[in-house]
C-alpha atoms as a PDB file:
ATOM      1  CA  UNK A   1      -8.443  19.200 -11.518  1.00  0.00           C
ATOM      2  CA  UNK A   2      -5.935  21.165  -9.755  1.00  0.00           C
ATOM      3  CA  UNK A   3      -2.522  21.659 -12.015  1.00  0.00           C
ATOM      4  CA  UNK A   4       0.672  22.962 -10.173  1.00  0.00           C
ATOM      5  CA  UNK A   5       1.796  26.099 -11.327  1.00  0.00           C
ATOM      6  CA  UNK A   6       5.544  27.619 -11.348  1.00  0.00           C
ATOM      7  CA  UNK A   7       4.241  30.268  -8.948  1.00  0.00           C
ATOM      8  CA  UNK A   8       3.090  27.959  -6.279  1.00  0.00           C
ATOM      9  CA  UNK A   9       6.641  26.087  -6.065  1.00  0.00           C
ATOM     10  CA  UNK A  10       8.442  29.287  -5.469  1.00  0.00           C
ATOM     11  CA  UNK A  11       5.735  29.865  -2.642  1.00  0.00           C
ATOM     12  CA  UNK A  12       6.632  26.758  -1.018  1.00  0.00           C
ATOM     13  CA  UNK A  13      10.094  27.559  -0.828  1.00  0.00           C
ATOM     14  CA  UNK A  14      10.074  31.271   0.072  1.00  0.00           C
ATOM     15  CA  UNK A  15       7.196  31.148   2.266  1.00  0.00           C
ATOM     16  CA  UNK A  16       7.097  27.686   3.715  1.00  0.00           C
ATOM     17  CA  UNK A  17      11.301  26.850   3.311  1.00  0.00           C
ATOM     18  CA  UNK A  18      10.208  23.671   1.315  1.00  0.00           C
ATOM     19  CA  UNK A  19      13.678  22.633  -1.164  1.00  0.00           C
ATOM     20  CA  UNK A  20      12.847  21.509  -4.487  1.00  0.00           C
ATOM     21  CA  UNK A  21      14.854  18.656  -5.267  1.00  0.00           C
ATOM     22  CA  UNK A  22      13.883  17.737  -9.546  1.00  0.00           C
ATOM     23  CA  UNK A  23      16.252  14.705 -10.502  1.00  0.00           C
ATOM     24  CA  UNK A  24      14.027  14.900 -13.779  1.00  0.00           C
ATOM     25  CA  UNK A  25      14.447  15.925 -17.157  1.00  0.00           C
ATOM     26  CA  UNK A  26      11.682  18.017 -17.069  1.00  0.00           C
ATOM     27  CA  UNK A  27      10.500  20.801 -15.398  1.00  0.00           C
ATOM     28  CA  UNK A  28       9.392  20.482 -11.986  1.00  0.00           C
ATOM     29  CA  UNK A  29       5.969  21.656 -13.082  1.00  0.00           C
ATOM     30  CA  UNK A  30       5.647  19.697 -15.797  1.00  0.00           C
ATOM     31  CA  UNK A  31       6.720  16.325 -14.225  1.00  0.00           C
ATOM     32  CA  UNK A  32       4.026  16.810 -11.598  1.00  0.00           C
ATOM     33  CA  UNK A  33       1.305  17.925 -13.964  1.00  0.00           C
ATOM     34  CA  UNK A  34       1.748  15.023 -15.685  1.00  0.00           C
ATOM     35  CA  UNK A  35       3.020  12.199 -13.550  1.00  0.00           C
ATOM     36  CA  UNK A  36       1.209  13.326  -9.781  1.00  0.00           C
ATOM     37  CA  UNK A  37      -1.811  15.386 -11.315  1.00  0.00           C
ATOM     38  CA  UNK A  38      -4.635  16.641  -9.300  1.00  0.00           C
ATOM     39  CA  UNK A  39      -1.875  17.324  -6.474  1.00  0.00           C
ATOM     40  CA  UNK A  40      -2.083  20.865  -4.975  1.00  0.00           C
ATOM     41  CA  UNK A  41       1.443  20.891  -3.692  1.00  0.00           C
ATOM     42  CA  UNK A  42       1.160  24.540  -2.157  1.00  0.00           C
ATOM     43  CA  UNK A  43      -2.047  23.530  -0.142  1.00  0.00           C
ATOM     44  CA  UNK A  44      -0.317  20.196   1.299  1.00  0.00           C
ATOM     45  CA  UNK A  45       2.519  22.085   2.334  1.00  0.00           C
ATOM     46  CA  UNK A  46       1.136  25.261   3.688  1.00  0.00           C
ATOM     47  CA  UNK A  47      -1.084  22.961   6.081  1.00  0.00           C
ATOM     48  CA  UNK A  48       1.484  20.368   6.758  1.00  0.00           C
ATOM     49  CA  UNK A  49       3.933  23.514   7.584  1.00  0.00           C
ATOM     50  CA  UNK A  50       1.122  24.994  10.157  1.00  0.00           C
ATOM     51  CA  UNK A  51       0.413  22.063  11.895  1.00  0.00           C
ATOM     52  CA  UNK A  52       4.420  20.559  12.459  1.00  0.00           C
ATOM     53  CA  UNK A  53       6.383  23.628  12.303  1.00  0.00           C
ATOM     54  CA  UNK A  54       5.564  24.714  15.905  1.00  0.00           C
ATOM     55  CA  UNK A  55       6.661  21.570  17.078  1.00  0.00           C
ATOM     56  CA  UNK A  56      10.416  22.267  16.312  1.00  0.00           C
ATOM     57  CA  UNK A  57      12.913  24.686  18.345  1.00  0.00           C
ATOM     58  CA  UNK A  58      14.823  24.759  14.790  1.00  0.00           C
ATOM     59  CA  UNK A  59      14.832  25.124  11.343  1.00  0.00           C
ATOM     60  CA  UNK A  60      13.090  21.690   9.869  1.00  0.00           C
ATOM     61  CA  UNK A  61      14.824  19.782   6.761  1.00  0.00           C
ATOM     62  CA  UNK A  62      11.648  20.555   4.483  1.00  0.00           C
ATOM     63  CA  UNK A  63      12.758  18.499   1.054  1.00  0.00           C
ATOM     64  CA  UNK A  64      10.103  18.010  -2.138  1.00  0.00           C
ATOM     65  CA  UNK A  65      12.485  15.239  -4.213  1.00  0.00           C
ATOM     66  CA  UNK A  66      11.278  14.672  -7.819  1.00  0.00           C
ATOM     67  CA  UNK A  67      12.735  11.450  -9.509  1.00  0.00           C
ATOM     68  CA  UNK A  68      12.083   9.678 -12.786  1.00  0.00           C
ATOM     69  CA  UNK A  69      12.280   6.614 -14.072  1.00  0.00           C
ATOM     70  CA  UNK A  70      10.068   5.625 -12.519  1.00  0.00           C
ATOM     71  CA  UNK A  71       8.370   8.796 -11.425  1.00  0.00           C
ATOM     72  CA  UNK A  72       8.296   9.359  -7.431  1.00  0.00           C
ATOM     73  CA  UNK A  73       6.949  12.268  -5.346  1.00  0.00           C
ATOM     74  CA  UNK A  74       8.795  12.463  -2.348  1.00  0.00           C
ATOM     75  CA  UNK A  75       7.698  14.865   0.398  1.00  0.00           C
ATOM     76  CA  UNK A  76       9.909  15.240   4.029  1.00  0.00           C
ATOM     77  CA  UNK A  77       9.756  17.370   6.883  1.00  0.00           C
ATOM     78  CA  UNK A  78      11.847  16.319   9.454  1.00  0.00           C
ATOM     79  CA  UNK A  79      13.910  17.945  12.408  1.00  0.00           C
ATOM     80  CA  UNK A  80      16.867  15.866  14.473  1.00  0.00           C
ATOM     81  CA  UNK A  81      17.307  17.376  17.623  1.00  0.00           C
ATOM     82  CA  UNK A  82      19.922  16.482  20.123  1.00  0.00           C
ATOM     83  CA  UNK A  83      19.435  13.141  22.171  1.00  0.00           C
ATOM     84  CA  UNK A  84      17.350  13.637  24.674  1.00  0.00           C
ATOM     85  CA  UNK A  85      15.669  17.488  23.506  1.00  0.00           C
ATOM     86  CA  UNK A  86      11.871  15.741  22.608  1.00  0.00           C
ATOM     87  CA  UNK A  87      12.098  17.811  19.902  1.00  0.00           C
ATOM     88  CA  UNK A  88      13.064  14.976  17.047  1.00  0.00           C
ATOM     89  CA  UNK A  89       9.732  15.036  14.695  1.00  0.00           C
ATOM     90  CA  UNK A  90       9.761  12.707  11.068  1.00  0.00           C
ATOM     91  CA  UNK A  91       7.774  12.884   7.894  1.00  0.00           C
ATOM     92  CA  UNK A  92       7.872  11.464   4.992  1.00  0.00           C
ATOM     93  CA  UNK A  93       5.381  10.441   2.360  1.00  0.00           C
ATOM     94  CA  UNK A  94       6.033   8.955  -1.080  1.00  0.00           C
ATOM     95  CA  UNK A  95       4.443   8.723  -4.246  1.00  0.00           C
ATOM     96  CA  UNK A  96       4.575   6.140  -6.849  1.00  0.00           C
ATOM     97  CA  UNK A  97       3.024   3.761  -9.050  1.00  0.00           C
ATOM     98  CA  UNK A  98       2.643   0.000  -8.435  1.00  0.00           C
ATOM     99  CA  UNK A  99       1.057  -0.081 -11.129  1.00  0.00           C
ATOM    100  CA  UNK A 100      -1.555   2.287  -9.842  1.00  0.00           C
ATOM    101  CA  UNK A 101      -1.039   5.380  -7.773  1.00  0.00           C
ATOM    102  CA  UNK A 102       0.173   5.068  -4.010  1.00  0.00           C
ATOM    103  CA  UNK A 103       1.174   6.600  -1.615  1.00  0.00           C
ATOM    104  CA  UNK A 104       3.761   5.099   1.354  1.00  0.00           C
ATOM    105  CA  UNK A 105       4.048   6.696   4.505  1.00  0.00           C
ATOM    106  CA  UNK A 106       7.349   5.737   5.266  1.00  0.00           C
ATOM    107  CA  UNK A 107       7.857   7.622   8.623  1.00  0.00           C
ATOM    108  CA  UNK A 108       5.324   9.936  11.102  1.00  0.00           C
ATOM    109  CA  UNK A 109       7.346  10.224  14.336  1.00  0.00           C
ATOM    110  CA  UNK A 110       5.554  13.053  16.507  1.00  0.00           C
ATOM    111  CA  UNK A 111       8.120  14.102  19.863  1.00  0.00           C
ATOM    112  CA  UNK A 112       6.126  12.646  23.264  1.00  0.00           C
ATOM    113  CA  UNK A 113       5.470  15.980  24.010  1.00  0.00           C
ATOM    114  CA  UNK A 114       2.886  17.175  20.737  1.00  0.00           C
ATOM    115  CA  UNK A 115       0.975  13.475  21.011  1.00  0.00           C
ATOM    116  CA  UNK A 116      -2.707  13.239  22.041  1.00  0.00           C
ATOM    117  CA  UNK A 117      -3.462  16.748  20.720  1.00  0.00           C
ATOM    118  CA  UNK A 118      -4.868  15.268  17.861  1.00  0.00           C
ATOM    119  CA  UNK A 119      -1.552  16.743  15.472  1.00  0.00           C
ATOM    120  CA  UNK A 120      -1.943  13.301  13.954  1.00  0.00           C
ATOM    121  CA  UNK A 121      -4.760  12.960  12.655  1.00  0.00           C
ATOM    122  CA  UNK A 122      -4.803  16.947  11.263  1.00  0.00           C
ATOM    123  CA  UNK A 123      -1.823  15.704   9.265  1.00  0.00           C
ATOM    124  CA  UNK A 124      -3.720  12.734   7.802  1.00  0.00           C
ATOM    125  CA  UNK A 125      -7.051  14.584   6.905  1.00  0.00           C
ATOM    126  CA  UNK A 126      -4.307  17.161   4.824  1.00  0.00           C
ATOM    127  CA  UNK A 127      -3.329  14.731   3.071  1.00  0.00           C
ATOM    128  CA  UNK A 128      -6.185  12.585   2.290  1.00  0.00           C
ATOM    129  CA  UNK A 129      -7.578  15.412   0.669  1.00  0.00           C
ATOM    130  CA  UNK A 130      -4.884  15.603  -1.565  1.00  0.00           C
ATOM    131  CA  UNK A 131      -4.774  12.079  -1.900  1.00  0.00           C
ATOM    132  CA  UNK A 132      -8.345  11.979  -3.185  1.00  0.00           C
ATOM    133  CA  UNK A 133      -7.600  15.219  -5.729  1.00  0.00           C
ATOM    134  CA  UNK A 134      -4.925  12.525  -7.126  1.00  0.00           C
ATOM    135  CA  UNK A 135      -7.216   9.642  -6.936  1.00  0.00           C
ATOM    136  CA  UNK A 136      -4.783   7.669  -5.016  1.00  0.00           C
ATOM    137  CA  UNK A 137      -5.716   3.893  -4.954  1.00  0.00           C
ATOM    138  CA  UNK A 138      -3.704   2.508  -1.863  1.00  0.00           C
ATOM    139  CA  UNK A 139      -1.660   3.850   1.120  1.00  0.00           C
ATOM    140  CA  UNK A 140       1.232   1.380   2.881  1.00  0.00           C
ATOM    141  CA  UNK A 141       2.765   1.859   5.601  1.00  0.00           C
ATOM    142  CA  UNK A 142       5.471   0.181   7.708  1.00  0.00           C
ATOM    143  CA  UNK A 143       4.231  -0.033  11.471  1.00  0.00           C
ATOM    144  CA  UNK A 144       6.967  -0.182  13.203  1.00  0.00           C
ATOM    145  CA  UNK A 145       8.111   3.018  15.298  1.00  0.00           C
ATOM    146  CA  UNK A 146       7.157   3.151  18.629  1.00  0.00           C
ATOM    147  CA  UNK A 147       3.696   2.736  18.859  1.00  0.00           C
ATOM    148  CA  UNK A 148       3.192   2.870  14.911  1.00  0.00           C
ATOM    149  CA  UNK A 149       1.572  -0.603  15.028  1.00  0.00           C
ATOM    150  CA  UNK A 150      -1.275  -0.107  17.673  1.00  0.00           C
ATOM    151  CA  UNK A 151      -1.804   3.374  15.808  1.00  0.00           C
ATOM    152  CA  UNK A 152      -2.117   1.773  12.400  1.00  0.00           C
ATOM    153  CA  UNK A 153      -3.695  -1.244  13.499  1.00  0.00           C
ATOM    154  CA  UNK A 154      -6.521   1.783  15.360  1.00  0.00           C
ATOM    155  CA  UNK A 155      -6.711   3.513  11.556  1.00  0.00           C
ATOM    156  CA  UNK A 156      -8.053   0.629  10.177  1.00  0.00           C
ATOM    157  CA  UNK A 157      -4.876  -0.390   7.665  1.00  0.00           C
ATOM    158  CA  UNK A 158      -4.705  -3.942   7.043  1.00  0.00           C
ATOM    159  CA  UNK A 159      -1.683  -6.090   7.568  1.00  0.00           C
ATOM    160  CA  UNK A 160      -0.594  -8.003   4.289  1.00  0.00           C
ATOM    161  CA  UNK A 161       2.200 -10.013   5.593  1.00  0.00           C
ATOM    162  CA  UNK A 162       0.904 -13.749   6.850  1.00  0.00           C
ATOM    163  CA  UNK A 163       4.310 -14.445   8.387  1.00  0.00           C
ATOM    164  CA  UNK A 164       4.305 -10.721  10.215  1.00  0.00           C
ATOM    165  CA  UNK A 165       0.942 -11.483  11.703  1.00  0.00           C
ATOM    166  CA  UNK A 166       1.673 -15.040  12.877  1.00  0.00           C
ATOM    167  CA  UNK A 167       4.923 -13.522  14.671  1.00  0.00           C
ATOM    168  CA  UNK A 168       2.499 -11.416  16.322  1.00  0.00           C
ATOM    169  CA  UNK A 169       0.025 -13.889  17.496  1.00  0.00           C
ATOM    170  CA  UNK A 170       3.074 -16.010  18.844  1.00  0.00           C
ATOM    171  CA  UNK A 171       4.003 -13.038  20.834  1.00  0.00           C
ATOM    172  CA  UNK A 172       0.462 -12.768  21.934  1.00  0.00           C
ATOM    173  CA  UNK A 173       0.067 -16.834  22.813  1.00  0.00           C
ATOM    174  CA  UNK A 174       3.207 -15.805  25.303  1.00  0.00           C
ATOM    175  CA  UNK A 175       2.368 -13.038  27.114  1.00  0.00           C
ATOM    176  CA  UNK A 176      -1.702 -13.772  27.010  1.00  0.00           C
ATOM    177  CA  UNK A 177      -4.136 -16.531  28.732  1.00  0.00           C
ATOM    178  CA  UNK A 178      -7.844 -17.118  29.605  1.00  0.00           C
ATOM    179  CA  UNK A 179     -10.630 -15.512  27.682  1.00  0.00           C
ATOM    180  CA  UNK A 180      -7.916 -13.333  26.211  1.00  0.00           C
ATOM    181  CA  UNK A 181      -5.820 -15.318  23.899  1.00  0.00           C
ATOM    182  CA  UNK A 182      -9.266 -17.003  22.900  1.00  0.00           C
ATOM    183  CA  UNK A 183     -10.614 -13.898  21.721  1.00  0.00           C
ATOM    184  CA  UNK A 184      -7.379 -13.238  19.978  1.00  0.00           C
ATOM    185  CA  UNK A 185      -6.478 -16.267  18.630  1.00  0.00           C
ATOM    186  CA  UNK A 186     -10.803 -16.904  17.291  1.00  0.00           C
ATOM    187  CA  UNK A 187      -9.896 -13.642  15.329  1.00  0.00           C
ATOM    188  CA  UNK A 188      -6.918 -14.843  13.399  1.00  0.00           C
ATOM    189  CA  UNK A 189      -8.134 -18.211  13.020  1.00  0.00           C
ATOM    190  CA  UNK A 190     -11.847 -16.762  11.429  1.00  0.00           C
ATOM    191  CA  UNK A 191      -9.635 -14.797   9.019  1.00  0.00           C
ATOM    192  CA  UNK A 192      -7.610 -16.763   7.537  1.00  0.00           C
ATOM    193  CA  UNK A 193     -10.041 -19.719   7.472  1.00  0.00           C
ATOM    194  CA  UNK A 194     -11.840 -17.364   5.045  1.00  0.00           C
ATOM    195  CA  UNK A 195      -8.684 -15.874   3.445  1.00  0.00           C
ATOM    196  CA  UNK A 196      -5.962 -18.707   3.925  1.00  0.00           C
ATOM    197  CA  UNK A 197      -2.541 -16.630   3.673  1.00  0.00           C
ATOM    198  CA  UNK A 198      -5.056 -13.511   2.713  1.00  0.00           C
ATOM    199  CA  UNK A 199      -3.317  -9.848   2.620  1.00  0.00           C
ATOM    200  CA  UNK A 200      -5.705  -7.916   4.320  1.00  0.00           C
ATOM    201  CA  UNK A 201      -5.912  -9.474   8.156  1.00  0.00           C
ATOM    202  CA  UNK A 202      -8.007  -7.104  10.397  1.00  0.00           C
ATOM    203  CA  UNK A 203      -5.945  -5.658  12.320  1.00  0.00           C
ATOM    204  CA  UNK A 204      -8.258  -3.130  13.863  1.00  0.00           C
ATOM    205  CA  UNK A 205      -9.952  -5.922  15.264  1.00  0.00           C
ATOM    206  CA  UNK A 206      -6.973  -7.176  17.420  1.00  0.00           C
ATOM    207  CA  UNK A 207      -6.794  -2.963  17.831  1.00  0.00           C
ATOM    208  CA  UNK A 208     -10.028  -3.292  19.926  1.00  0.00           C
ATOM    209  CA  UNK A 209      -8.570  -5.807  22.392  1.00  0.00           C
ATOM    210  CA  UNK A 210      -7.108  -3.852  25.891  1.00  0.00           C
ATOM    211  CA  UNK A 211      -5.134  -6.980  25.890  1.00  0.00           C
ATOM    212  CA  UNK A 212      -3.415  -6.347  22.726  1.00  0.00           C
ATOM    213  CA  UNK A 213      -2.731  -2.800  23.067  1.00  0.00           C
ATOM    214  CA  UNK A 214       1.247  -2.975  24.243  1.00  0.00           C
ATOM    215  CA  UNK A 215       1.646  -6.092  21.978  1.00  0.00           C
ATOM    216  CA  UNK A 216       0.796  -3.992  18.903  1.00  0.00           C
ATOM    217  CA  UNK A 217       2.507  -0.854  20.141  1.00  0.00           C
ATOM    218  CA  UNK A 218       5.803  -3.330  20.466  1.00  0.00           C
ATOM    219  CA  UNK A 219       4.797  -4.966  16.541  1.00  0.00           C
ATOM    220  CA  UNK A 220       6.286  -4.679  13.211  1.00  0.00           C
ATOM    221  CA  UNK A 221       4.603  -4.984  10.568  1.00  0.00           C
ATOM    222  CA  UNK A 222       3.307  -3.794   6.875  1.00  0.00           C
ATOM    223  CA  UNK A 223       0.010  -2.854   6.115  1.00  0.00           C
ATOM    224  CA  UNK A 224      -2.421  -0.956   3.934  1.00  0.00           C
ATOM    225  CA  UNK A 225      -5.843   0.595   2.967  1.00  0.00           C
ATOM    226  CA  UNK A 226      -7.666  -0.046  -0.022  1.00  0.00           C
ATOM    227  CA  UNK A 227      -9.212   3.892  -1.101  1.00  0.00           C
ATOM    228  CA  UNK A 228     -11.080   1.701  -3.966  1.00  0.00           C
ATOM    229  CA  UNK A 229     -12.992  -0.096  -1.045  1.00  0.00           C
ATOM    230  CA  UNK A 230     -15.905   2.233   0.017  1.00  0.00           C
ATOM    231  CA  UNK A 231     -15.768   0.299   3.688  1.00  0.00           C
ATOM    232  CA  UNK A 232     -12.024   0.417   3.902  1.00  0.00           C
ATOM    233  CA  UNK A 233     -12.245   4.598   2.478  1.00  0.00           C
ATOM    234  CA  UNK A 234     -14.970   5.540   5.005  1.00  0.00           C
ATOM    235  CA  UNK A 235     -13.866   3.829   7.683  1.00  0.00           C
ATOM    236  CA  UNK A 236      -9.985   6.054   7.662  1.00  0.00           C
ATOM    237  CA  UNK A 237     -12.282   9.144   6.699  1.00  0.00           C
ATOM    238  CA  UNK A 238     -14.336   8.150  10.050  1.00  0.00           C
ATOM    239  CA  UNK A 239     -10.975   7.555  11.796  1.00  0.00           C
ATOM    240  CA  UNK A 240      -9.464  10.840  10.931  1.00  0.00           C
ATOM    241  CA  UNK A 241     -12.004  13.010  11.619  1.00  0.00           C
ATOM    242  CA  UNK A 242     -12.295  11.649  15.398  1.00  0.00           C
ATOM    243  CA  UNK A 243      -9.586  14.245  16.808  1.00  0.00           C
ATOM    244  CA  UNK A 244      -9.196  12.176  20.127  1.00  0.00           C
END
């Protein structure tokens, strides 16, 4: 198992501009070690650096936030250009413990002008390495920026809110007839007839649907992927490694 060394956190910030910010008692070595270990910190970095760094005409806000009680990882890379620059880019992942090891991806914004170059999905496989070298148990997201909920809903994560996916079927029932609200609506309705109120709805399925692509790019909703689930794990690996 990989243990973070003092070395490799001065790397980060001389090499890759990555601020250390350790609200902990301890050091910042030690409080990973022992609440995050397996992490390789450098590695993340370094790759995350190389892939999102180009993207940017400026200097990136690269921030590594330590906090305790209760212990969270926090790892952002973001850049705010000017309205109207395509330049803006957001990162941020999270690590915690509910009770078990997560991970959140709060934010992945990507300008219009890096998508469909497969920059995404790079930055996933990064960190589902590391993610597996921690023996993360879940990842949750929020899919709700732009076309975060069609991408999500693509990934395989599973929506866990029975009120968020309703509000999305009503949306569907208006905008949808024929053969396609059947086939959307027979989804829903075989789910939760199995799973009444259940917290892991399909949504790759609805994902599958041409019909339901700009309904889920328009959705908002919260999701996640089980790594303890073999299916659930090798079907995100499968997704990942697909570039396009």
């Amino acid at each position: 198992m990989h243990k973070v060394t003092h070395e490799e956190l001065i790397l980060s910030n001389a090499s890759l501009g990555f601020n250390l910010d350790n609200l902990t008692k301890l050091s910042s070595v030690d409080f990973i070690n022992r609440s995050f270990p397996g992490i390789n910190v450098y590695q993340l970095l370094k790759e995350l650096n190389s892939v999102l760094a180009p993207i940017t005409s400026s200097r990136a806000d690269k921030i590594i936030t330590l906090q305790d009680p209760p212990p969270i990882l926090d790892i952002t890379f973001q850049y705010i250009g000017p309205p109207g620059n395509g330049k803006t880019l957001k990162l941020r992942r999270t690590f915690s413990y509910d009770p078990e090891l997560i991970v959140s991806h709060d934010y992945f914004y990507i300008p219009p002008s890096a998508r469909q170059k497969g920059i995404g999905k790079t930055v996933l496989e990064s960190c589902l390495k590391q993610y597996e070298n921690m023996d993360v148990k879940r990842i949750k997201v929020h899919a709700g920026l732009e076309d975060g909920g069609y991408v999500w809903a693509k990934a395989g994560f599973k929506a866990t809110n029975y009120e968020e996916v309703n509000l999305i079927l009503e949306v569907a029932k208006d905008k949808l007839k024929g053969d396609d609200l059947s086939d959307v609506v027979d989804i829903h309705t075989h789910y939760y007839q199995e799973e009444p109120k259940g917290n892991k709805f399909p949504m790759e399925q609805w994902a599958r649907l041409d019909c339901m692509k700009d309904i889920l790019r328009g959705s908002d909703w919260h999701g996640q992927i089980d790594l303890t689930n073999p299916n659930e794990k090798a079907n995100f690996k499968n997704y990942v490694s697909k570039r396009r």
